[in-house]
C-alpha atoms as a PDB file:
ATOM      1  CA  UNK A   1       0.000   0.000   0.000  1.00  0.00           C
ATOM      2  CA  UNK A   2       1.435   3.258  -0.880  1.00  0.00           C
ATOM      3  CA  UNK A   3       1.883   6.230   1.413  1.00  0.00           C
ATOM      4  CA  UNK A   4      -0.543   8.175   1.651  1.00  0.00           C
ATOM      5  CA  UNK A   5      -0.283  12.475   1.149  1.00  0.00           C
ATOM      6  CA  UNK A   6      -2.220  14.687   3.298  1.00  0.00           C
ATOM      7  CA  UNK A   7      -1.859  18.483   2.539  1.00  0.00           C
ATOM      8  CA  UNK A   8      -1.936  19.198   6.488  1.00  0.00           C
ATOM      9  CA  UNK A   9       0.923  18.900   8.473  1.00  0.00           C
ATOM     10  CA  UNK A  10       2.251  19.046  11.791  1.00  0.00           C
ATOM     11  CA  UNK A  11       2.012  23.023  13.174  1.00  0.00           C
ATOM     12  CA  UNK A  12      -0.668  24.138  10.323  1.00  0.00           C
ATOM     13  CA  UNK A  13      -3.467  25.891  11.509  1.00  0.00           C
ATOM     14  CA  UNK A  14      -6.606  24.416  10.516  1.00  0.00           C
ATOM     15  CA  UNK A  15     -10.355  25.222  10.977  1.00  0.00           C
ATOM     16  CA  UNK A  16     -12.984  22.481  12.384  1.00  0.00           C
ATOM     17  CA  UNK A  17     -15.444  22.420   9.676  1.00  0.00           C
ATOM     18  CA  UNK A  18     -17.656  19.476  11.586  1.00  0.00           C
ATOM     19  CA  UNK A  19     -18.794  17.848  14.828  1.00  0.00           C
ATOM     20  CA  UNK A  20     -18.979  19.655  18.318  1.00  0.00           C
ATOM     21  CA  UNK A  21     -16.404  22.022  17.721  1.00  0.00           C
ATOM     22  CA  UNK A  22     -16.983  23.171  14.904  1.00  0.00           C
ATOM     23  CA  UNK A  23     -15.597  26.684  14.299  1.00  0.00           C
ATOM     24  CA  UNK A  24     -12.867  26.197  16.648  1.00  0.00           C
ATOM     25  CA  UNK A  25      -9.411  26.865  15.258  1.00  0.00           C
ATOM     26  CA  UNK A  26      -5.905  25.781  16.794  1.00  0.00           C
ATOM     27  CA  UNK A  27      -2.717  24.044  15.583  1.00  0.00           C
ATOM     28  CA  UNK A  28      -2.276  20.109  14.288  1.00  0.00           C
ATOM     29  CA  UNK A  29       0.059  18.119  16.877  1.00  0.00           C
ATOM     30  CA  UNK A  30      -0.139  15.485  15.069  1.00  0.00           C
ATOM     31  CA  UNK A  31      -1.073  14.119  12.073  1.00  0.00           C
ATOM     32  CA  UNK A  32      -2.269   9.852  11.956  1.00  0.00           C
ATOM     33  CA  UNK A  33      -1.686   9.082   8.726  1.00  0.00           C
ATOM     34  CA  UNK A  34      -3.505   4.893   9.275  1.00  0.00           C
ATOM     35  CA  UNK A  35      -6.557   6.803  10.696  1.00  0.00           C
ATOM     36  CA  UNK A  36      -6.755   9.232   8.604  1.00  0.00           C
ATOM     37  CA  UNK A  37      -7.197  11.518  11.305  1.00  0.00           C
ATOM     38  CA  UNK A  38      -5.151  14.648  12.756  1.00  0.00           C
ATOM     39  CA  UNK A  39      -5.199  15.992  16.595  1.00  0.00           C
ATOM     40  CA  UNK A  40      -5.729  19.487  16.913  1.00  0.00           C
ATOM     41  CA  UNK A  41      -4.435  21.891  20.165  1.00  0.00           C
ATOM     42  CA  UNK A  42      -7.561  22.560  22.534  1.00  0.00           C
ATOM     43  CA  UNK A  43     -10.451  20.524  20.335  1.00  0.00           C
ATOM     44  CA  UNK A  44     -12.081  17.606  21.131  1.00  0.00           C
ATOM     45  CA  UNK A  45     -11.364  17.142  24.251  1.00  0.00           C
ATOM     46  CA  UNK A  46     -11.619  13.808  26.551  1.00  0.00           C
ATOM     47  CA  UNK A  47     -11.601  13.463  30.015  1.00  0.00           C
ATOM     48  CA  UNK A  48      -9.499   9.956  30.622  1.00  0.00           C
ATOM     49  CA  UNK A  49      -9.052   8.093  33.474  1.00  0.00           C
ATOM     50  CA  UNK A  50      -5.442   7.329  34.494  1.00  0.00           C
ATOM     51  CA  UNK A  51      -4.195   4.776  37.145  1.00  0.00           C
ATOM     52  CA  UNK A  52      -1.380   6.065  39.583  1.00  0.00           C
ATOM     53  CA  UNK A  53       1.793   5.957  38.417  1.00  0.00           C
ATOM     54  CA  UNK A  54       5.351   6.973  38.880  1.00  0.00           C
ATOM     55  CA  UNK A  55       4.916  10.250  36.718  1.00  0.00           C
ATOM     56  CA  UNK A  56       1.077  10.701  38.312  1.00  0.00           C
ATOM     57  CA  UNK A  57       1.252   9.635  41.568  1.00  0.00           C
ATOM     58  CA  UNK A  58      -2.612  10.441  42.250  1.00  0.00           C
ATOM     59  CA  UNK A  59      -4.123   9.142  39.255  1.00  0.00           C
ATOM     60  CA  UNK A  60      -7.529  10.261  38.414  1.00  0.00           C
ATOM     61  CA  UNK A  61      -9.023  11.654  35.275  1.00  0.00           C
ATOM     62  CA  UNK A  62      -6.803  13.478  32.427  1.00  0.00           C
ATOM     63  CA  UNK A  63      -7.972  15.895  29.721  1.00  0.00           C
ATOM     64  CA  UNK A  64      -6.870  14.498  26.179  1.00  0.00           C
ATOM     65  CA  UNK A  65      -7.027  15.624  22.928  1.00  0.00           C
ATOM     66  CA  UNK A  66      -8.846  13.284  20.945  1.00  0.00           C
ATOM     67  CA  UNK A  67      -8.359  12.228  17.170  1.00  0.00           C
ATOM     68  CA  UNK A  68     -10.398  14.143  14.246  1.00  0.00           C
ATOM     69  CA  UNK A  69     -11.016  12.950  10.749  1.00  0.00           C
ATOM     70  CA  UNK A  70      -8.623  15.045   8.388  1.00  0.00           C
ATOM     71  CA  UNK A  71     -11.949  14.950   6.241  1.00  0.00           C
ATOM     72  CA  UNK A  72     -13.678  17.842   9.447  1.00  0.00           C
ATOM     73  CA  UNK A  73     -10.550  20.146   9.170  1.00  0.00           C
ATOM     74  CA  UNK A  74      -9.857  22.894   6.642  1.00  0.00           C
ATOM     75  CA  UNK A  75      -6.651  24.478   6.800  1.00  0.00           C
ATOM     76  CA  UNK A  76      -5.979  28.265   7.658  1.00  0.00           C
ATOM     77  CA  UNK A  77      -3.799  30.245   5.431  1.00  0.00           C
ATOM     78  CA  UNK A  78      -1.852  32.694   8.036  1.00  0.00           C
END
């Protein structure tokens, strides 16, 4: 299967064009090229719970970006 090109990249700034934020802009973190799917800074945002750990000591829930179909993002020329 060949690689596939997306014309978003890591660090664009792109515009939410569907689901519950829609109109929100912010920055790609990352872009998941087998999901077809990008994470954007500050949208769609999970609360997850976490066990205690070494780093986390307390546990509890975590706020996490979640993945968003490249198809519901538009990118932002500026």
């Amino acid at each position: 299967m060949a690689n596939k090109k997306f014309k978003i990249k890591k660090g664009d700034q792109v515009l939410i064009i569907a689901g519950d934020d829609k109109g929100k802009t912010g920055e790609v973190l990352q872009v998941l090229t087998k999901k077809d799917a990008v994470i954007v800074a500050g949208a769609k945002i999970a609360k997850k719970a976490v066990k205690p750990s070494e780093a986390n000591k307390e546990g509890g829930f975590v706020n996490k970006e979640m993945p968003i179909h490249i198809s519901n993002v538009k990118k932002v020329e500026g």
